[in-house]
Structure formats: C-alpha cells, structure tokens
C-alpha atoms as a PDB file:
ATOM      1  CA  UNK A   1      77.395 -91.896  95.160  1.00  0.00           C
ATOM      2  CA  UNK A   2      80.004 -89.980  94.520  1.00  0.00           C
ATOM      3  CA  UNK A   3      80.873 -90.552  91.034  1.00  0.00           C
ATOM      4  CA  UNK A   4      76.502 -90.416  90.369  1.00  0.00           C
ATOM      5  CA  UNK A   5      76.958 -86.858  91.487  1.00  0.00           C
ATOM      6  CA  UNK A   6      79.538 -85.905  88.527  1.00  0.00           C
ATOM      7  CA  UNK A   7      78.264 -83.281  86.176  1.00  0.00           C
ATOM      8  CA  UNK A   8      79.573 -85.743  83.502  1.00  0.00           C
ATOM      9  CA  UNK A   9      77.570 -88.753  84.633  1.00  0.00           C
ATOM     10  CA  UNK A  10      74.879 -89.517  82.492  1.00  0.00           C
ATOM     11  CA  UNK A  11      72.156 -92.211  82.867  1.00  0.00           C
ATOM     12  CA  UNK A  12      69.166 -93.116  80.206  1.00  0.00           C
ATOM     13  CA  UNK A  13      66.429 -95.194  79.327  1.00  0.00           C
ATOM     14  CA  UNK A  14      66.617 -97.276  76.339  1.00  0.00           C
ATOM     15  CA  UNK A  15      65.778-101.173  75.793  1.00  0.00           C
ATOM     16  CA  UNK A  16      68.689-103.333  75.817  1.00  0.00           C
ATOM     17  CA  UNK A  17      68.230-106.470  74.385  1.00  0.00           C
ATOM     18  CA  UNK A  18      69.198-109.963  75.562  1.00  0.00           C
ATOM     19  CA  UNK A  19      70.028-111.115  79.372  1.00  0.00           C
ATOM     20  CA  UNK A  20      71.191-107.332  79.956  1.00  0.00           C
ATOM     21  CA  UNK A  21      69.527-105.188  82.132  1.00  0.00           C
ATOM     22  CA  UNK A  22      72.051-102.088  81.751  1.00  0.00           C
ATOM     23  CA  UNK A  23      75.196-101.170  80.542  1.00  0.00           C
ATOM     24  CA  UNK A  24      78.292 -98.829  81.354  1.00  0.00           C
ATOM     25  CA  UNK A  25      80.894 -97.052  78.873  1.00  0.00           C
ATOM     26  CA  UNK A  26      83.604 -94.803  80.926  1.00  0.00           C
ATOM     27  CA  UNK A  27      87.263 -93.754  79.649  1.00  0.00           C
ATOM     28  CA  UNK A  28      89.839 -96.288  81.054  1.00  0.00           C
ATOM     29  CA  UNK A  29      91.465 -93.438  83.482  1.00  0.00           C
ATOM     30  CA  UNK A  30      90.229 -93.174  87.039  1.00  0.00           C
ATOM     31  CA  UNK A  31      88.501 -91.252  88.129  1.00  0.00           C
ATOM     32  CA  UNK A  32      86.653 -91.225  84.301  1.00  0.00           C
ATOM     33  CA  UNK A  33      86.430 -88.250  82.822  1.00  0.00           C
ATOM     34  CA  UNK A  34      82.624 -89.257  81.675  1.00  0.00           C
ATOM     35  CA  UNK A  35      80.798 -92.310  82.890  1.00  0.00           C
ATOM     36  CA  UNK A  36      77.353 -93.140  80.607  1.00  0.00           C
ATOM     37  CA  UNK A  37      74.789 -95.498  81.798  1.00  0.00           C
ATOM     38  CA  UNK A  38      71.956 -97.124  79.829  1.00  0.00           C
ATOM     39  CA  UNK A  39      69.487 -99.243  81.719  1.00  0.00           C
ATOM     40  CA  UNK A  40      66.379-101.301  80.342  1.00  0.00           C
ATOM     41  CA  UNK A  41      63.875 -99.180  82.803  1.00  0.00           C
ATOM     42  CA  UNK A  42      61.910-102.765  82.462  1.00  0.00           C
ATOM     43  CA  UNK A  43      64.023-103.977  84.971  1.00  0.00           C
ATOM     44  CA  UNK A  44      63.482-102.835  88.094  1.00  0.00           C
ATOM     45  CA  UNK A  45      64.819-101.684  90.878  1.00  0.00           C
ATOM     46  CA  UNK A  46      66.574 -99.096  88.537  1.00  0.00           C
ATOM     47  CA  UNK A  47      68.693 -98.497  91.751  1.00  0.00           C
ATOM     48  CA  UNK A  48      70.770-101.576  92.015  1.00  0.00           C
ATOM     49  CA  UNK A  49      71.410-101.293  88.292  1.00  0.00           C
ATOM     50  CA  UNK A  50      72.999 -98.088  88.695  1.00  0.00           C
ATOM     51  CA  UNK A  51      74.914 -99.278  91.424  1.00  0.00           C
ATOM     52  CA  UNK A  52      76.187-102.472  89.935  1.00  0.00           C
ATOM     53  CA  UNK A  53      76.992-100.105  86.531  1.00  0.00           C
ATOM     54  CA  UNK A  54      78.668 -98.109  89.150  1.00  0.00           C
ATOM     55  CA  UNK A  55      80.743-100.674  90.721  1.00  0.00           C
ATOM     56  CA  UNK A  56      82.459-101.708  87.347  1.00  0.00           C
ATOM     57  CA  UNK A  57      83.724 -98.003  87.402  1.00  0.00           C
ATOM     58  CA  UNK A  58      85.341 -98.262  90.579  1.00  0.00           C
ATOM     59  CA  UNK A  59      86.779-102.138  90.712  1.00  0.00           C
ATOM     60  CA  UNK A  60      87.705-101.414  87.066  1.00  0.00           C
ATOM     61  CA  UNK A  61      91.589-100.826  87.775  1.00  0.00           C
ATOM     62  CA  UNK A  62      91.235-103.820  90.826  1.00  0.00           C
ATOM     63  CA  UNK A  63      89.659-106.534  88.280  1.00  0.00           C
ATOM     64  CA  UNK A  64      90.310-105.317  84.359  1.00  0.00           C
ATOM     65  CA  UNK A  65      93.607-107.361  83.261  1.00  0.00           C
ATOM     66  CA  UNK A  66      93.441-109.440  86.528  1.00  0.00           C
ATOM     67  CA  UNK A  67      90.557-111.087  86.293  1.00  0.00           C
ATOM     68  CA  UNK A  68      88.129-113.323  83.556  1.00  0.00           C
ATOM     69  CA  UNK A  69      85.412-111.002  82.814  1.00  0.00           C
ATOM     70  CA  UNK A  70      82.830-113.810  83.903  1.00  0.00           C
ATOM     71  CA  UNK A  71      84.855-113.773  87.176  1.00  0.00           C
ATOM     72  CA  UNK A  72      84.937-109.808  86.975  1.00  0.00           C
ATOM     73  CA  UNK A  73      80.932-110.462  86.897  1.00  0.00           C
ATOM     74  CA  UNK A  74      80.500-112.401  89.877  1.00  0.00           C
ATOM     75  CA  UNK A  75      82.387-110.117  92.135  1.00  0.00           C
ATOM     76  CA  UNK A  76      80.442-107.080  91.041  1.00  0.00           C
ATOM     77  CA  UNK A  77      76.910-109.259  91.490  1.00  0.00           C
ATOM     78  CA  UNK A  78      78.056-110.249  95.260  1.00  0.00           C
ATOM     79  CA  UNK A  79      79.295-106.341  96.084  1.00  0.00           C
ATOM     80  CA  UNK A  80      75.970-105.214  94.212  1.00  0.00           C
ATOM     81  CA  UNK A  81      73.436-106.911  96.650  1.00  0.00           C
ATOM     82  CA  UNK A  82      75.073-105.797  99.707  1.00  0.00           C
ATOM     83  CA  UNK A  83      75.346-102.479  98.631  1.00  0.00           C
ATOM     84  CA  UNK A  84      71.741-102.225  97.507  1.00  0.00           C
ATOM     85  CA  UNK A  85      70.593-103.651 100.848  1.00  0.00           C
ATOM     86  CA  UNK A  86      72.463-101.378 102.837  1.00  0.00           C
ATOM     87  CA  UNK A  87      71.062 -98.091 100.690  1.00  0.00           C
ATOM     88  CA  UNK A  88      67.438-100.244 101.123  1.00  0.00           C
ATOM     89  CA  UNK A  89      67.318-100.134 104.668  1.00  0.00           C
ATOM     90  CA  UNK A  90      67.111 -96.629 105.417  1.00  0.00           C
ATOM     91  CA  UNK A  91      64.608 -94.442 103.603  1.00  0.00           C
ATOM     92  CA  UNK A  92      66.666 -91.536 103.477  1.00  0.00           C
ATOM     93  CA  UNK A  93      69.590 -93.639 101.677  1.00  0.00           C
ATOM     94  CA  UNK A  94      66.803 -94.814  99.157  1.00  0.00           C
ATOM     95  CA  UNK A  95      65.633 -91.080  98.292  1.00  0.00           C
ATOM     96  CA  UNK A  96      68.892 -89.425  97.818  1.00  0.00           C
ATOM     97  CA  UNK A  97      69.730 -92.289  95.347  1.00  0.00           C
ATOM     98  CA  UNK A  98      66.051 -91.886  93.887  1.00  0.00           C
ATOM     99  CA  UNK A  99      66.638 -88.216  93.315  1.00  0.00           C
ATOM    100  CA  UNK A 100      69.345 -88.410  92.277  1.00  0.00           C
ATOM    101  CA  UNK A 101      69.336 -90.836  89.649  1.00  0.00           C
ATOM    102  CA  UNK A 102      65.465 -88.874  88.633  1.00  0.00           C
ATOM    103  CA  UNK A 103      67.285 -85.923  88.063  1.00  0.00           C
ATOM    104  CA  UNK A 104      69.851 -87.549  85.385  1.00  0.00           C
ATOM    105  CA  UNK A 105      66.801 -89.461  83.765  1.00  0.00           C
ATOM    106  CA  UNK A 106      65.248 -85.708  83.676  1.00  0.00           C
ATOM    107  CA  UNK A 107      68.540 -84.849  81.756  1.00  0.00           C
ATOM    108  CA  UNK A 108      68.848 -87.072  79.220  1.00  0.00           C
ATOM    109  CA  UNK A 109      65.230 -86.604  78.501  1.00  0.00           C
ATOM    110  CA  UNK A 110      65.545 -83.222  78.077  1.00  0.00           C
ATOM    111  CA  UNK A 111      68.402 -83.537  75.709  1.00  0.00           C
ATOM    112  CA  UNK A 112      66.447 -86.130  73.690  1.00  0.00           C
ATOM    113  CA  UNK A 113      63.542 -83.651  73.288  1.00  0.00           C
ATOM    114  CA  UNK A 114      66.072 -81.189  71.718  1.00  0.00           C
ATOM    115  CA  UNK A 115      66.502 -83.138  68.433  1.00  0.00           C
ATOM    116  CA  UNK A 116      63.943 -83.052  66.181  1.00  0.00           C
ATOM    117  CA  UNK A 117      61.433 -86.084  65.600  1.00  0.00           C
ATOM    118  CA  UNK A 118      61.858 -85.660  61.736  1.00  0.00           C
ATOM    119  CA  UNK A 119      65.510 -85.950  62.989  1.00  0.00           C
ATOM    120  CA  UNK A 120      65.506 -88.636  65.080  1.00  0.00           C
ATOM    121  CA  UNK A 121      63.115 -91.062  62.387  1.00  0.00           C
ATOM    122  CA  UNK A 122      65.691 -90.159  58.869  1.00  0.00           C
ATOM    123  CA  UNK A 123      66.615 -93.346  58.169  1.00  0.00           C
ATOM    124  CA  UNK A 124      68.881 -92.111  55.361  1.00  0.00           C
END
C-alpha cells in the first residue's frame, strides 16, 4: 500500500496482448524512484493485479538474480492470492485499495486528455 501511495506511482489502462493481464516497469534501486503499472482493465479484479504488479517491486531484490523468472512467477502468484484475500475480507481494506488505485486511473486519464487527438493519431 505503501509504495501505491507514492506520488511517482502511476497505474493505466491499456490492452495488453497475450496471456498478460498487467505489467510493471520500476528502476532496479529500492525503494524505485518511479514504479508504472499497465493493466488490461478486461481482467478483473483490477485489485489483485495491482497487487501482484506490486509484489514484483518489493521481492525484486529477494528473487531477481536468485531465482528462474518462471520460479520468480510462482512465488509472486502464491503471495498474490493471500494478499488479495486478506484485503477482500474486510470492506474497508477493499475501499482504500479501490480509491486509491481510482484516483491513479483518474491521473493518467487526465494526462492522456492533455495531448491532442490529432496528436495522439500522426502516424508519421
């Protein structure tokens, strides 16, 4: 939750293609100095996306070098679902993430609204 608070944590909407339902990108220093999260928002709960995105940040100095990345994958998936069960049992858990993750959605939009659609069509 902590590192979802960050000014310099960004989440967005996009669609990701293949057997990916989000993706991460963060500087390899911890704590990052910028975390970025894209998630397919056809995938649902957009929650326990976040929080497995999330949970590559922070096992990233544990499991990068140590671990196969399919390996890497399985530990994240096992942490993930008892994670998102314990913010799914209390309603209070489930709203802060809700807002909070709303709110960066609300962000990114905004910035995306800034540019141009002339802009954001050039296919020069």
């Amino acid at each position: 939750m902590k590192l979802l608070e960050r000014p310099t944590t960004t989440i967005r909407t996009r669609p990701i293609r293949g057997n990916t339902a989000a993706l991460v990108e963060f500087d390899d220093k911890f704590p990052p100095a910028y975390i970025k999260i894209d998630v397919d928002a056809n995938n649902q709960p957009v929650i326990r996306y976040v929080i497995h995105e999330l949970l590559h940040v922070v096992l990233s100095e544990l499991v990068i070098g140590k671990f196969d990345e399919s390996l890497e994958e399985v530990l994240i998936v096992a942490l993930d679902g008892h994670i998102y069960d314990w913010v799914a049992k209390s309603k209070s858990r489930v709203a802060r993430w809700t807002t909070l993750i709303d709110k960066k959605l609300a962000e990114a939009d905004a910035e995306k609204a800034e540019v141009p659609h002339e802009e954001l069509v050039d296919r020069k």
